[in-house]
ModelCIF file with pLDDT and N, C-alpha, C, O atoms, coordinates in Angstrom:
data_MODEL
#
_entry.id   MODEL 
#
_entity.id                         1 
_entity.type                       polymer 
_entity.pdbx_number_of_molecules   1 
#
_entity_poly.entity_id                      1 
_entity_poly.type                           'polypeptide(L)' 
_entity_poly.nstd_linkage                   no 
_entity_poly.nstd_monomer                   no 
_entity_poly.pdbx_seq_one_letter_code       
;(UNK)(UNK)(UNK)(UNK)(UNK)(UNK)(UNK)(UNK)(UNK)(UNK)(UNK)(UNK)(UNK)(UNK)(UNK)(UNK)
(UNK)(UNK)(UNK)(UNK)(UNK)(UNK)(UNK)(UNK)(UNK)(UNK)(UNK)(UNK)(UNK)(UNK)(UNK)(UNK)
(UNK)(UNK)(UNK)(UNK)(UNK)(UNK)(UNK)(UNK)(UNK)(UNK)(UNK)(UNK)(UNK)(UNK)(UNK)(UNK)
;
_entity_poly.pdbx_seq_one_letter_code_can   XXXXXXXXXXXXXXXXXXXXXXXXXXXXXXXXXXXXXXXXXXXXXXXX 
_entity_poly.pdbx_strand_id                 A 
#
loop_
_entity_poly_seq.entity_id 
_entity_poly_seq.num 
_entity_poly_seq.mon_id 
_entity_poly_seq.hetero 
1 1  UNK n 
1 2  UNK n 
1 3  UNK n 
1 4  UNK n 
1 5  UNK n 
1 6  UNK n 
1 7  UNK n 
1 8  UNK n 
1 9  UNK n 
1 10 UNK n 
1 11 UNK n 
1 12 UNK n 
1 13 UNK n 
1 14 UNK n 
1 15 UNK n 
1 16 UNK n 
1 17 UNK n 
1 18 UNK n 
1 19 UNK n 
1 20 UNK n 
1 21 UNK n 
1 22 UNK n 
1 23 UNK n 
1 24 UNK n 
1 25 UNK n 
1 26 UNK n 
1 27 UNK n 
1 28 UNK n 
1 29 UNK n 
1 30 UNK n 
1 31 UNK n 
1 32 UNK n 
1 33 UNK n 
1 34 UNK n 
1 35 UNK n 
1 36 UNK n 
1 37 UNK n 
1 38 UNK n 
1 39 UNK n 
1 40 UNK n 
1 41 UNK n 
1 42 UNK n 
1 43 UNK n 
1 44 UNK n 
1 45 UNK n 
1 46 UNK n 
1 47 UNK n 
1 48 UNK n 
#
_struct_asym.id          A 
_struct_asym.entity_id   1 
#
loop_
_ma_qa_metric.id 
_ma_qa_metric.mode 
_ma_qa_metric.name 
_ma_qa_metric.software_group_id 
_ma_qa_metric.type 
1 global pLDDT . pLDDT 
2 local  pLDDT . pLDDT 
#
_ma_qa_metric_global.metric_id      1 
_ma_qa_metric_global.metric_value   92.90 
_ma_qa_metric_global.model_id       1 
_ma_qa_metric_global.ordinal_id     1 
#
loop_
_ma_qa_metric_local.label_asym_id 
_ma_qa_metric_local.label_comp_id 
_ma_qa_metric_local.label_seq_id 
_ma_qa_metric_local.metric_id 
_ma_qa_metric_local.metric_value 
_ma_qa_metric_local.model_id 
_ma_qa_metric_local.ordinal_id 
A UNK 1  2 89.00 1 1  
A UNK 2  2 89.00 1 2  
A UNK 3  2 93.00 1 3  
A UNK 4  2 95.00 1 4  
A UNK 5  2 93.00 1 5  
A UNK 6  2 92.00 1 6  
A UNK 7  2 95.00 1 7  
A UNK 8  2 94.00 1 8  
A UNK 9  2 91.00 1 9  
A UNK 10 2 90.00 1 10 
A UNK 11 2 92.00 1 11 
A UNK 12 2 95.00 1 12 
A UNK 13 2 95.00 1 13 
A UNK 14 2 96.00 1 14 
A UNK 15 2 97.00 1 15 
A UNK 16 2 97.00 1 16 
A UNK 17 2 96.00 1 17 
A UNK 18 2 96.00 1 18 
A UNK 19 2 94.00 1 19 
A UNK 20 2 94.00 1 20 
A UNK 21 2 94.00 1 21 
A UNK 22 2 91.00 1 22 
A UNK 23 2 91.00 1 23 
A UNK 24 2 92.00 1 24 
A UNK 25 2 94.00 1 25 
A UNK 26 2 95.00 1 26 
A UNK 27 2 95.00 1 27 
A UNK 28 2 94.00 1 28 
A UNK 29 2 91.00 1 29 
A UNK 30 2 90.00 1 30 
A UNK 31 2 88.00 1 31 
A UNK 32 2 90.00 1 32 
A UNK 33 2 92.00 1 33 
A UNK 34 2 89.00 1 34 
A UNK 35 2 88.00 1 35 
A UNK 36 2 93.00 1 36 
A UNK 37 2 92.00 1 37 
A UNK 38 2 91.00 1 38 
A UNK 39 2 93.00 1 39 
A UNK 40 2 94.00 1 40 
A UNK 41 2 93.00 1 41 
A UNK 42 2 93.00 1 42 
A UNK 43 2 94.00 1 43 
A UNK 44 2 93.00 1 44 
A UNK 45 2 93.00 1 45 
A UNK 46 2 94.00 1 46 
A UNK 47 2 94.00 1 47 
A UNK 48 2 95.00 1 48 
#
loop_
_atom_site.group_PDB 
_atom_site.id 
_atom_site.type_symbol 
_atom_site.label_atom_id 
_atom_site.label_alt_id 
_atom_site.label_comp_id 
_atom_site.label_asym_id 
_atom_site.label_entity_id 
_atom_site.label_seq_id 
_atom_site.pdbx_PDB_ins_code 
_atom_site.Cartn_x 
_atom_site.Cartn_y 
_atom_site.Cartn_z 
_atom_site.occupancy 
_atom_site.B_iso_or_equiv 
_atom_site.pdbx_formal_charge 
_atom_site.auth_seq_id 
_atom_site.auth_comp_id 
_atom_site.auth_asym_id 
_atom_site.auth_atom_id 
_atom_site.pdbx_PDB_model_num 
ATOM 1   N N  . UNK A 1 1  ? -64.696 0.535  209.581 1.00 89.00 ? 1  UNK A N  1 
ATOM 2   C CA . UNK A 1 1  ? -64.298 -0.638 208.820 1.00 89.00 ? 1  UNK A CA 1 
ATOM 3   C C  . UNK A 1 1  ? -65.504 -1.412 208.318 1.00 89.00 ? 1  UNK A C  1 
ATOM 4   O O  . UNK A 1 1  ? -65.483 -1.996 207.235 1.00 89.00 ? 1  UNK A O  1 
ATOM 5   N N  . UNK A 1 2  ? -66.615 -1.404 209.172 1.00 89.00 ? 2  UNK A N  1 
ATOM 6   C CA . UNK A 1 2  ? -67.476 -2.301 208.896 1.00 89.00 ? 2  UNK A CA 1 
ATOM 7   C C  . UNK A 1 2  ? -68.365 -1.791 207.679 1.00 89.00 ? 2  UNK A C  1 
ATOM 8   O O  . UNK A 1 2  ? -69.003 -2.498 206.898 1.00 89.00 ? 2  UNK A O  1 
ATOM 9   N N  . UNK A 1 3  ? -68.251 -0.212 207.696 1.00 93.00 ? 3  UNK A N  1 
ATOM 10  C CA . UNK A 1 3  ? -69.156 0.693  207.102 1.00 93.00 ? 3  UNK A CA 1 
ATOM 11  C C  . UNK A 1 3  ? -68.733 0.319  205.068 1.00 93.00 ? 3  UNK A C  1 
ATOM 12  O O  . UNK A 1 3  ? -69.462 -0.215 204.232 1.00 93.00 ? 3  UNK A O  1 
ATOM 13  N N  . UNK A 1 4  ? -67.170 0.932  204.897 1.00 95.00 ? 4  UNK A N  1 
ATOM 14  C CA . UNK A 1 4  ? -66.481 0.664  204.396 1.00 95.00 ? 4  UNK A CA 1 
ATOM 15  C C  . UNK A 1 4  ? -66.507 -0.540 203.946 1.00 95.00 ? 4  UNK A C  1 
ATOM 16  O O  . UNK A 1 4  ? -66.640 -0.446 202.726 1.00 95.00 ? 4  UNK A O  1 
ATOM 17  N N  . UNK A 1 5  ? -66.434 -2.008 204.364 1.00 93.00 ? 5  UNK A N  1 
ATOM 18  C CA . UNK A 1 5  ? -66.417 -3.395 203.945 1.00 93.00 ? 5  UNK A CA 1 
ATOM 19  C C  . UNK A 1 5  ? -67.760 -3.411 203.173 1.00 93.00 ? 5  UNK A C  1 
ATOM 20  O O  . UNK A 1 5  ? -67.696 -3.595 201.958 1.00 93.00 ? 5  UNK A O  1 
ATOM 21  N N  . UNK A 1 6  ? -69.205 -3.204 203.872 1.00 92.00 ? 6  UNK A N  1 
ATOM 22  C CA . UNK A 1 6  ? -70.112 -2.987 202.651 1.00 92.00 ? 6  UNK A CA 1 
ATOM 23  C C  . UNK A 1 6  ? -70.041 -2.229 201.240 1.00 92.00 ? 6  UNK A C  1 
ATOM 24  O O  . UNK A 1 6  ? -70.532 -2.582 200.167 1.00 92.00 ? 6  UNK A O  1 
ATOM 25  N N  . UNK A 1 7  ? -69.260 -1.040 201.559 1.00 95.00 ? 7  UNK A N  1 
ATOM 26  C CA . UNK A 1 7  ? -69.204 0.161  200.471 1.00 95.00 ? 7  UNK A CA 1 
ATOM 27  C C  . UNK A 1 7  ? -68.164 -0.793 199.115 1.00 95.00 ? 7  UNK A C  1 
ATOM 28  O O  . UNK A 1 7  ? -68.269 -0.613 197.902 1.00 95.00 ? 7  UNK A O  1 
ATOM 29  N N  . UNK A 1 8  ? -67.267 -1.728 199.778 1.00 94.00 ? 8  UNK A N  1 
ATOM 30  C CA . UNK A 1 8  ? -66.451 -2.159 198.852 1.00 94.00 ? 8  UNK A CA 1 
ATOM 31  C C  . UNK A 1 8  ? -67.468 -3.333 197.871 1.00 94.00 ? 8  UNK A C  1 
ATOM 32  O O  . UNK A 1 8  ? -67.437 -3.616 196.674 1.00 94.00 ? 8  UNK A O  1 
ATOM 33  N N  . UNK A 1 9  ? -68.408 -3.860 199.110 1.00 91.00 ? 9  UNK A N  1 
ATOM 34  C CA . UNK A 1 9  ? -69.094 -5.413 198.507 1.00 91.00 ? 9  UNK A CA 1 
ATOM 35  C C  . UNK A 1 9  ? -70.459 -4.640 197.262 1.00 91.00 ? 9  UNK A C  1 
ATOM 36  O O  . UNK A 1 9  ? -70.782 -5.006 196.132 1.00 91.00 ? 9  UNK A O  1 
ATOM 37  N N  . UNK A 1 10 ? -70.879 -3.672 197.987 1.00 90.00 ? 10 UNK A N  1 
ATOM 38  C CA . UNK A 1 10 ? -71.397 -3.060 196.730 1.00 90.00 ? 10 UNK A CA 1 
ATOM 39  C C  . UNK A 1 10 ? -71.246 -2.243 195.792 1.00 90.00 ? 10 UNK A C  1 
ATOM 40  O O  . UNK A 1 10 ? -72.135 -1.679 195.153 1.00 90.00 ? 10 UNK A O  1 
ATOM 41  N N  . UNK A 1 11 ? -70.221 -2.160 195.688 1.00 92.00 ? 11 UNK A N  1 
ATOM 42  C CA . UNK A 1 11 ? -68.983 -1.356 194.436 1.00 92.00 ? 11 UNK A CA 1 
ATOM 43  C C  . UNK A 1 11 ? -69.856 0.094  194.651 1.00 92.00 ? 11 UNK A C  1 
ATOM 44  O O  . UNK A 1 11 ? -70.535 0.573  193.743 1.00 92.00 ? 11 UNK A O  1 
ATOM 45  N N  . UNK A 1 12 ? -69.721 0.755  196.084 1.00 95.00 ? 12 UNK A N  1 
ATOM 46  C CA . UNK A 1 12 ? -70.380 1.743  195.566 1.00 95.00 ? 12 UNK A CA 1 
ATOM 47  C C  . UNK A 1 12 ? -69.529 2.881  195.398 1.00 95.00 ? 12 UNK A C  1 
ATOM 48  O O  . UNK A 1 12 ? -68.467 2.675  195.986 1.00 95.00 ? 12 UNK A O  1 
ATOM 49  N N  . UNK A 1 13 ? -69.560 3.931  194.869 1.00 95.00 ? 13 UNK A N  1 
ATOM 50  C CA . UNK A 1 13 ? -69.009 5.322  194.774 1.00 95.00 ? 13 UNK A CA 1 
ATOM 51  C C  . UNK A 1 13 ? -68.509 6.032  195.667 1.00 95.00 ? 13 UNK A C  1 
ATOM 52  O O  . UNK A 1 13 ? -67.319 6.138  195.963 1.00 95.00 ? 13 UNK A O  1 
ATOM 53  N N  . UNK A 1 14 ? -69.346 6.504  196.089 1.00 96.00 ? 14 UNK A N  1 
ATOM 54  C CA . UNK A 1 14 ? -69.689 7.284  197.433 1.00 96.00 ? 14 UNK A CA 1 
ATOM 55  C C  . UNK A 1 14 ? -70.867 6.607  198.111 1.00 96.00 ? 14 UNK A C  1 
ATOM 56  O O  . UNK A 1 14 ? -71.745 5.910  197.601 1.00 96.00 ? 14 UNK A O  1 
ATOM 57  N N  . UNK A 1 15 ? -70.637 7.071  199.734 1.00 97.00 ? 15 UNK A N  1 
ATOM 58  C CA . UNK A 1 15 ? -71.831 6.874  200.789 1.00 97.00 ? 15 UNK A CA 1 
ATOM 59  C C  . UNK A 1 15 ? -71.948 8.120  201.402 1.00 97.00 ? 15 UNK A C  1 
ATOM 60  O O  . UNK A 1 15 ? -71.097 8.995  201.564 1.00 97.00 ? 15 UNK A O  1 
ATOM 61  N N  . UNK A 1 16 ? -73.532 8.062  201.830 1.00 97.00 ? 16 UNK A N  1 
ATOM 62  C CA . UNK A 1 16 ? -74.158 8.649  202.790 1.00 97.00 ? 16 UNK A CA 1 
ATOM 63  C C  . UNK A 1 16 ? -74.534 8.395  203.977 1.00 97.00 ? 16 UNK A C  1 
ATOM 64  O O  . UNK A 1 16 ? -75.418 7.541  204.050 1.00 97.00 ? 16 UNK A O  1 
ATOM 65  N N  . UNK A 1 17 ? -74.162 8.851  204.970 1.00 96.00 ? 17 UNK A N  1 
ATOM 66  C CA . UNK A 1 17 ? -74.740 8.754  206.535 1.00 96.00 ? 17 UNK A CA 1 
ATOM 67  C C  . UNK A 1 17 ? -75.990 9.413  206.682 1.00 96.00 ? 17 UNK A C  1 
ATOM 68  O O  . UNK A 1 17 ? -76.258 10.526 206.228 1.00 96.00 ? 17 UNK A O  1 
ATOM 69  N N  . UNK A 1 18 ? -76.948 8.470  207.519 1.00 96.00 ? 18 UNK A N  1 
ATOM 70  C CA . UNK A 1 18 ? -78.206 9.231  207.719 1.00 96.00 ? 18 UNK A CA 1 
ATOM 71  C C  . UNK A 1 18 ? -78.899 8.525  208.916 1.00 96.00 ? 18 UNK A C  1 
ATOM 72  O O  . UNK A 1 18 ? -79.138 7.318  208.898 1.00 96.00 ? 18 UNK A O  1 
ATOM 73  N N  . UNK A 1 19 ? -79.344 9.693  210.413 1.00 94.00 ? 19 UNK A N  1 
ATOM 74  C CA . UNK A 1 19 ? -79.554 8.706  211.623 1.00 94.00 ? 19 UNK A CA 1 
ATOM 75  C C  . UNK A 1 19 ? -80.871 10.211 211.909 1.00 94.00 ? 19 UNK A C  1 
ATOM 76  O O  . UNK A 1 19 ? -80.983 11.379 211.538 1.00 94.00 ? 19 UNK A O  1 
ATOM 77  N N  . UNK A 1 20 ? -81.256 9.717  212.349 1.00 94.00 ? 20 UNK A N  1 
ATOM 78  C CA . UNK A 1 20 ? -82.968 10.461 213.128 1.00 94.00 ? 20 UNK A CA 1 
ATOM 79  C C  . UNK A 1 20 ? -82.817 11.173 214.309 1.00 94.00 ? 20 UNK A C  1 
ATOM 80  O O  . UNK A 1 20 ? -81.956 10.584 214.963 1.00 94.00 ? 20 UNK A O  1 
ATOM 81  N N  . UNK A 1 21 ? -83.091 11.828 214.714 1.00 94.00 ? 21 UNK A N  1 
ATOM 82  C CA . UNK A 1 21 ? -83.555 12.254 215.910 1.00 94.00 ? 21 UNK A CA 1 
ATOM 83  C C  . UNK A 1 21 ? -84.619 12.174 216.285 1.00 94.00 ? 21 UNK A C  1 
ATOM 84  O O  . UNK A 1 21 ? -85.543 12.841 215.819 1.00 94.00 ? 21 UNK A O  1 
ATOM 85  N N  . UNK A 1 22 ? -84.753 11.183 217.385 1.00 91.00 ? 22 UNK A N  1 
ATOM 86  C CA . UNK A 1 22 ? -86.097 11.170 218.318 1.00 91.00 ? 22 UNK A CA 1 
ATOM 87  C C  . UNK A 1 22 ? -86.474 12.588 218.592 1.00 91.00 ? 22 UNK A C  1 
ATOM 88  O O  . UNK A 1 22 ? -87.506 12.894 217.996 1.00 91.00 ? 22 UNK A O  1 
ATOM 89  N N  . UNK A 1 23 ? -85.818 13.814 219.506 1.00 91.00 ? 23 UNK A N  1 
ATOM 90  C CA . UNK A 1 23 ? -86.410 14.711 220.189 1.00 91.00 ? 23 UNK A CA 1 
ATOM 91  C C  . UNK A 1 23 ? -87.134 15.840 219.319 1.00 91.00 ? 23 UNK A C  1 
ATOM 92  O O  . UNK A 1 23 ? -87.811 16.712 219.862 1.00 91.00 ? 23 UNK A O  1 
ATOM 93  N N  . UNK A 1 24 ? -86.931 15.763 217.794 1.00 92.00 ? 24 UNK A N  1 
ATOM 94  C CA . UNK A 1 24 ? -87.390 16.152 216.625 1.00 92.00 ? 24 UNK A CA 1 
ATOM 95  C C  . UNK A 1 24 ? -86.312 17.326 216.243 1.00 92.00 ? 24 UNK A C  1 
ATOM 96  O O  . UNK A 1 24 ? -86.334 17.679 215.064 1.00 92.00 ? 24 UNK A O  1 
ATOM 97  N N  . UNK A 1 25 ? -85.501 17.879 216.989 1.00 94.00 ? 25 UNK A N  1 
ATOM 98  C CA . UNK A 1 25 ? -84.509 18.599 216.179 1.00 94.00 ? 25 UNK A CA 1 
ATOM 99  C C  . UNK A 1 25 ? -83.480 17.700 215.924 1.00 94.00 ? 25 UNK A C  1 
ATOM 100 O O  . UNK A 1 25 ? -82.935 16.723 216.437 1.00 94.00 ? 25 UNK A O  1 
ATOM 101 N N  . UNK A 1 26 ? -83.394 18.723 214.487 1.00 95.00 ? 26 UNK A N  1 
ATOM 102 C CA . UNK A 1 26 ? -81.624 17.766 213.706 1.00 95.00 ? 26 UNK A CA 1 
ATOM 103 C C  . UNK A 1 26 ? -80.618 18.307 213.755 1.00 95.00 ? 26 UNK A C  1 
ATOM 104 O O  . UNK A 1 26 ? -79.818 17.990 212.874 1.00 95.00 ? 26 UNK A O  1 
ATOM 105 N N  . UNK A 1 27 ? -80.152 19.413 214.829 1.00 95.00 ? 27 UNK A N  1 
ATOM 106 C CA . UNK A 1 27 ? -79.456 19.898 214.982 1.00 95.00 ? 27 UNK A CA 1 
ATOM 107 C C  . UNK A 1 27 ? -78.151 18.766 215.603 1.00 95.00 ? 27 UNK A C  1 
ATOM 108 O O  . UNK A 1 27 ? -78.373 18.058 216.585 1.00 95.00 ? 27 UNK A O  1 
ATOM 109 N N  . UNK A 1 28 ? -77.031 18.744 214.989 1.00 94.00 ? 28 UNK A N  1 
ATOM 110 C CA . UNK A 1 28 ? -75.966 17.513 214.981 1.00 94.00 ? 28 UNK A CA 1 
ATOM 111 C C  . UNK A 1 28 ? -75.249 17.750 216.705 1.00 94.00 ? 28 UNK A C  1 
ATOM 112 O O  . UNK A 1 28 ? -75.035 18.841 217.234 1.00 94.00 ? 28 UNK A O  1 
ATOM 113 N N  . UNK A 1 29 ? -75.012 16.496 217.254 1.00 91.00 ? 29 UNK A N  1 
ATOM 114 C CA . UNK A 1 29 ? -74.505 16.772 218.569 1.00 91.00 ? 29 UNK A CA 1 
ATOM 115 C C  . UNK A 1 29 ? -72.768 16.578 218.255 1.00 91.00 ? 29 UNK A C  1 
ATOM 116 O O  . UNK A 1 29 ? -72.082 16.588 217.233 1.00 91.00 ? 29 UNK A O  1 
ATOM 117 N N  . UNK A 1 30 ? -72.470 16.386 219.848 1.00 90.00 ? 30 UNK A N  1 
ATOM 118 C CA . UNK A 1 30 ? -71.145 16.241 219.358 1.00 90.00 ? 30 UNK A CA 1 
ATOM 119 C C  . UNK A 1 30 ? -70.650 15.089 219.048 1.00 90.00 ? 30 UNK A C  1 
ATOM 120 O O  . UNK A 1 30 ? -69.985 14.972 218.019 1.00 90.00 ? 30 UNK A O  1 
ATOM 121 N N  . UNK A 1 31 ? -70.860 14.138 219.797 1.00 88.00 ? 31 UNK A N  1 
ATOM 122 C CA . UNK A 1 31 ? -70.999 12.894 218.622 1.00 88.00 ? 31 UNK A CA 1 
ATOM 123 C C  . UNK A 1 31 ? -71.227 12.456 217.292 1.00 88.00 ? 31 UNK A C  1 
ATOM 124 O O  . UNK A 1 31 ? -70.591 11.560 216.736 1.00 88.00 ? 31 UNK A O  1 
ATOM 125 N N  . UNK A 1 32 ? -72.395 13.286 216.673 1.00 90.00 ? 32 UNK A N  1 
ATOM 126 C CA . UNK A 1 32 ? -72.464 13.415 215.299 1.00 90.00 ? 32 UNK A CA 1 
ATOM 127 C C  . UNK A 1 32 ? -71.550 13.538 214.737 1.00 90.00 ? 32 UNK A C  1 
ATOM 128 O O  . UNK A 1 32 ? -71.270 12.729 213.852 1.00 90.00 ? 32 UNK A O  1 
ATOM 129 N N  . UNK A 1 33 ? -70.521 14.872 215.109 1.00 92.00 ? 33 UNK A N  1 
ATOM 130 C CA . UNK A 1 33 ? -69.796 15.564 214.052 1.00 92.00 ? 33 UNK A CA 1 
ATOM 131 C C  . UNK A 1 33 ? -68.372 14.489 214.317 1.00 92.00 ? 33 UNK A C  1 
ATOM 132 O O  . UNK A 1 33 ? -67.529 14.286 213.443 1.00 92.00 ? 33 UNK A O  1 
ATOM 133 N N  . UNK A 1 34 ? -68.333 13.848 215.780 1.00 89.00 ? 34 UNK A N  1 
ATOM 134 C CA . UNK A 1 34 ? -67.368 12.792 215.448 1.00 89.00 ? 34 UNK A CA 1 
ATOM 135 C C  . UNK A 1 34 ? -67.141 12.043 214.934 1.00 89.00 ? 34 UNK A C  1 
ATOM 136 O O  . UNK A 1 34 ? -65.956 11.849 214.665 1.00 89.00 ? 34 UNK A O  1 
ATOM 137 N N  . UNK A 1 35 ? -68.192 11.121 214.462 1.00 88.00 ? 35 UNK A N  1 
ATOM 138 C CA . UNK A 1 35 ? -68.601 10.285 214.054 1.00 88.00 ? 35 UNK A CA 1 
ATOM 139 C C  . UNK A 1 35 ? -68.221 10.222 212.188 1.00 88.00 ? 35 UNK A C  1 
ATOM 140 O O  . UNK A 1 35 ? -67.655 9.499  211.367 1.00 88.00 ? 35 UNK A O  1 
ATOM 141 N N  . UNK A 1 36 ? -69.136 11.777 212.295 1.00 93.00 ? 36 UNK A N  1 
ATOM 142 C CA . UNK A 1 36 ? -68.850 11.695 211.043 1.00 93.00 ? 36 UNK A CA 1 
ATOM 143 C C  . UNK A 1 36 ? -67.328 12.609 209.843 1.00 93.00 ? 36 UNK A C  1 
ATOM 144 O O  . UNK A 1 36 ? -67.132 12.757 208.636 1.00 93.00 ? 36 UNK A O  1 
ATOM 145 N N  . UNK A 1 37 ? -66.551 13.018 211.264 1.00 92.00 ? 37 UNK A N  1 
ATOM 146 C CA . UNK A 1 37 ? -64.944 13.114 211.008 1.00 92.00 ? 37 UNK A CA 1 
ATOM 147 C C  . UNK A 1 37 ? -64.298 11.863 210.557 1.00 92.00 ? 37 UNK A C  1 
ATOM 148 O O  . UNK A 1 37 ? -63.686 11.763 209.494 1.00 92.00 ? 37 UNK A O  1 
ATOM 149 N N  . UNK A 1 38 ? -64.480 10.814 211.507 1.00 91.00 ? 38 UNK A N  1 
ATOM 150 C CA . UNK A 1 38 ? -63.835 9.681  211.099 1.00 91.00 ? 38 UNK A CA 1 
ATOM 151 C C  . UNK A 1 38 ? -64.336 8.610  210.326 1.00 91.00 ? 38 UNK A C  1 
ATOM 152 O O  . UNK A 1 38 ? -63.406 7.897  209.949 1.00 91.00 ? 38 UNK A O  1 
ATOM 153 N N  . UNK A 1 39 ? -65.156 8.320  210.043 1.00 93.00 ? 39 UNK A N  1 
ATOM 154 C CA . UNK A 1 39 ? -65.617 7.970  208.974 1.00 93.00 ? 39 UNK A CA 1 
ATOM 155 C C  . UNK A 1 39 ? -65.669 8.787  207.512 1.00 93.00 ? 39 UNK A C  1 
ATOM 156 O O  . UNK A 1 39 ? -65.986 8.252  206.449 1.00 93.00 ? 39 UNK A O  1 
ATOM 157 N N  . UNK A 1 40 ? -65.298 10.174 207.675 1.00 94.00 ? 40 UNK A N  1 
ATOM 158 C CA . UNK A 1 40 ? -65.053 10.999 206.160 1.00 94.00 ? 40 UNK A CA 1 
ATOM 159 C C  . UNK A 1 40 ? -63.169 11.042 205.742 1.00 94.00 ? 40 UNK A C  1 
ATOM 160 O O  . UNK A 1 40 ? -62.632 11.442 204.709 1.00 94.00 ? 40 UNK A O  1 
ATOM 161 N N  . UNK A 1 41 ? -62.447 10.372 207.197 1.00 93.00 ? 41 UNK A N  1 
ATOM 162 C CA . UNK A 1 41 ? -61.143 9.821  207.198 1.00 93.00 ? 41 UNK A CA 1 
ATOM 163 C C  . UNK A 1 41 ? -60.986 8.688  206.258 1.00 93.00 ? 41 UNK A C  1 
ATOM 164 O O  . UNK A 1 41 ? -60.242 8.632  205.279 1.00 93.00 ? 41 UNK A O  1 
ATOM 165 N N  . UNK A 1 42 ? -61.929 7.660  206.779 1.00 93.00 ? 42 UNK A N  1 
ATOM 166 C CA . UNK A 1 42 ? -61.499 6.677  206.585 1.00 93.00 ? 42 UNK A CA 1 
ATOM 167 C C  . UNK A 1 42 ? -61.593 6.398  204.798 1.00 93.00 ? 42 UNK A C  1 
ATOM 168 O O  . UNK A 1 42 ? -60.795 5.772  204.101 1.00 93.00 ? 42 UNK A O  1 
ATOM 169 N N  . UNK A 1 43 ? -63.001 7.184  204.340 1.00 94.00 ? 43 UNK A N  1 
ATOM 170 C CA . UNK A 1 43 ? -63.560 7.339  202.837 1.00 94.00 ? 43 UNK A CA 1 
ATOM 171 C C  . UNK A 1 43 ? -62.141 8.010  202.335 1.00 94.00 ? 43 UNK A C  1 
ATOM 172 O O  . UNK A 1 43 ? -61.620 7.363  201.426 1.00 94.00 ? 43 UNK A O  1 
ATOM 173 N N  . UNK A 1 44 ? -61.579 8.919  202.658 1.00 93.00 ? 44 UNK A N  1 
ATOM 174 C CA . UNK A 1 44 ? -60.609 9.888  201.974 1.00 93.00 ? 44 UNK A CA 1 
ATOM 175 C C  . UNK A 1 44 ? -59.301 8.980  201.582 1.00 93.00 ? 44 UNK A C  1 
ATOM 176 O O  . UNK A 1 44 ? -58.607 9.407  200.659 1.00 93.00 ? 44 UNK A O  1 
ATOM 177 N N  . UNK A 1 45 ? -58.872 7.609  202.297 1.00 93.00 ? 45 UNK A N  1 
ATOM 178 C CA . UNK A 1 45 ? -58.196 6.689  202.543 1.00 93.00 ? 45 UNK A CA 1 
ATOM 179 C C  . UNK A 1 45 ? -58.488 5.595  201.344 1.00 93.00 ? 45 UNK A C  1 
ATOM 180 O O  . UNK A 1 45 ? -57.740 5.042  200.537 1.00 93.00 ? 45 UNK A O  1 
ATOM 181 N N  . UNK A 1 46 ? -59.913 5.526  201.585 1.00 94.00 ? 46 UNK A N  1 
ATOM 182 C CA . UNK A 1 46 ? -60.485 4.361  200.482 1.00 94.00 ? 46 UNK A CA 1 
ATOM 183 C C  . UNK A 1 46 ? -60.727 5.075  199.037 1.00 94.00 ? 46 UNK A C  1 
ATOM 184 O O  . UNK A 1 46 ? -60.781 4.382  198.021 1.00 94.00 ? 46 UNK A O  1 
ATOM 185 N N  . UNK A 1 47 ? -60.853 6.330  198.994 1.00 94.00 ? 47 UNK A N  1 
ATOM 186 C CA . UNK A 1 47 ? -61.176 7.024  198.247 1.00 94.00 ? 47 UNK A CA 1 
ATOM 187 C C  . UNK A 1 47 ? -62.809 6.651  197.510 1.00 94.00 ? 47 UNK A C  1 
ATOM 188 O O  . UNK A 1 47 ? -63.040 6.751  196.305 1.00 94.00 ? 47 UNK A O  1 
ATOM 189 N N  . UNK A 1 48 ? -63.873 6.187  198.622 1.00 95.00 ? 48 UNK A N  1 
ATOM 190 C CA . UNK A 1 48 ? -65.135 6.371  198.333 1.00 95.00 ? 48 UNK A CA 1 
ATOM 191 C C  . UNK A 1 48 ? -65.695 7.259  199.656 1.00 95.00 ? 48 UNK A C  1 
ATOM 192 O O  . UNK A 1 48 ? -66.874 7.610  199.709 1.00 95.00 ? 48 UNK A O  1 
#
Protein backbone atom coordinates (compact mmCIF):
# COMPACT_ATOMS: atom_id res chain seq x y z
CA UNK A 1 0.00 0.00 0.00
CA UNK A 2 2.59 2.29 0.97
CA UNK A 3 4.67 1.36 -2.17
CA UNK A 4 1.66 1.94 -4.42
CA UNK A 5 0.45 5.38 -2.59
CA UNK A 6 3.84 6.89 -3.90
CA UNK A 7 3.44 5.22 -7.44
CA UNK A 8 -0.07 7.04 -7.53
CA UNK A 9 1.52 10.64 -6.05
CA UNK A 10 4.03 10.41 -8.82
CA UNK A 11 1.79 9.48 -11.68
CA UNK A 12 4.13 6.87 -12.42
CA UNK A 13 3.64 3.99 -15.03
CA UNK A 14 5.26 1.27 -13.86
CA UNK A 15 7.76 0.54 -10.83
CA UNK A 16 10.78 -1.18 -10.11
CA UNK A 17 12.00 -3.01 -7.03
CA UNK A 18 15.62 -2.91 -6.29
CA UNK A 19 17.43 -4.08 -2.73
CA UNK A 20 21.39 -5.18 -2.43
CA UNK A 21 22.90 -7.86 -1.07
CA UNK A 22 25.44 -7.44 1.54
CA UNK A 23 26.99 -11.13 1.18
CA UNK A 24 27.69 -10.13 -2.59
CA UNK A 25 25.53 -12.75 -4.30
CA UNK A 26 22.14 -11.72 -5.92
CA UNK A 27 20.87 -14.76 -6.01
CA UNK A 28 16.93 -13.96 -4.71
CA UNK A 29 15.96 -15.68 -1.30
CA UNK A 30 12.76 -16.73 -0.35
CA UNK A 31 11.62 -13.73 0.86
CA UNK A 32 12.57 -11.96 -2.21
CA UNK A 33 10.40 -13.87 -4.43
CA UNK A 34 7.60 -13.15 -1.75
CA UNK A 35 7.87 -10.05 -1.55
CA UNK A 36 7.96 -9.53 -4.85
CA UNK A 37 4.62 -11.88 -5.65
CA UNK A 38 2.68 -9.54 -3.70
CA UNK A 39 3.55 -6.52 -4.56
CA UNK A 40 3.34 -7.65 -8.56
CA UNK A 41 -0.51 -8.48 -7.05
CA UNK A 42 -1.11 -5.55 -5.86
CA UNK A 43 0.38 -3.49 -9.36
CA UNK A 44 -1.89 -6.01 -11.47
CA UNK A 45 -4.93 -4.51 -9.25
CA UNK A 46 -3.73 -0.87 -9.72
CA UNK A 47 -2.75 -1.62 -13.04
CA UNK A 48 0.85 0.10 -12.61
Amino acid sequence: GEIYRTALQKKAEFIILLHNHPSGSPEPSREDISVTSRIRECGDLLEI
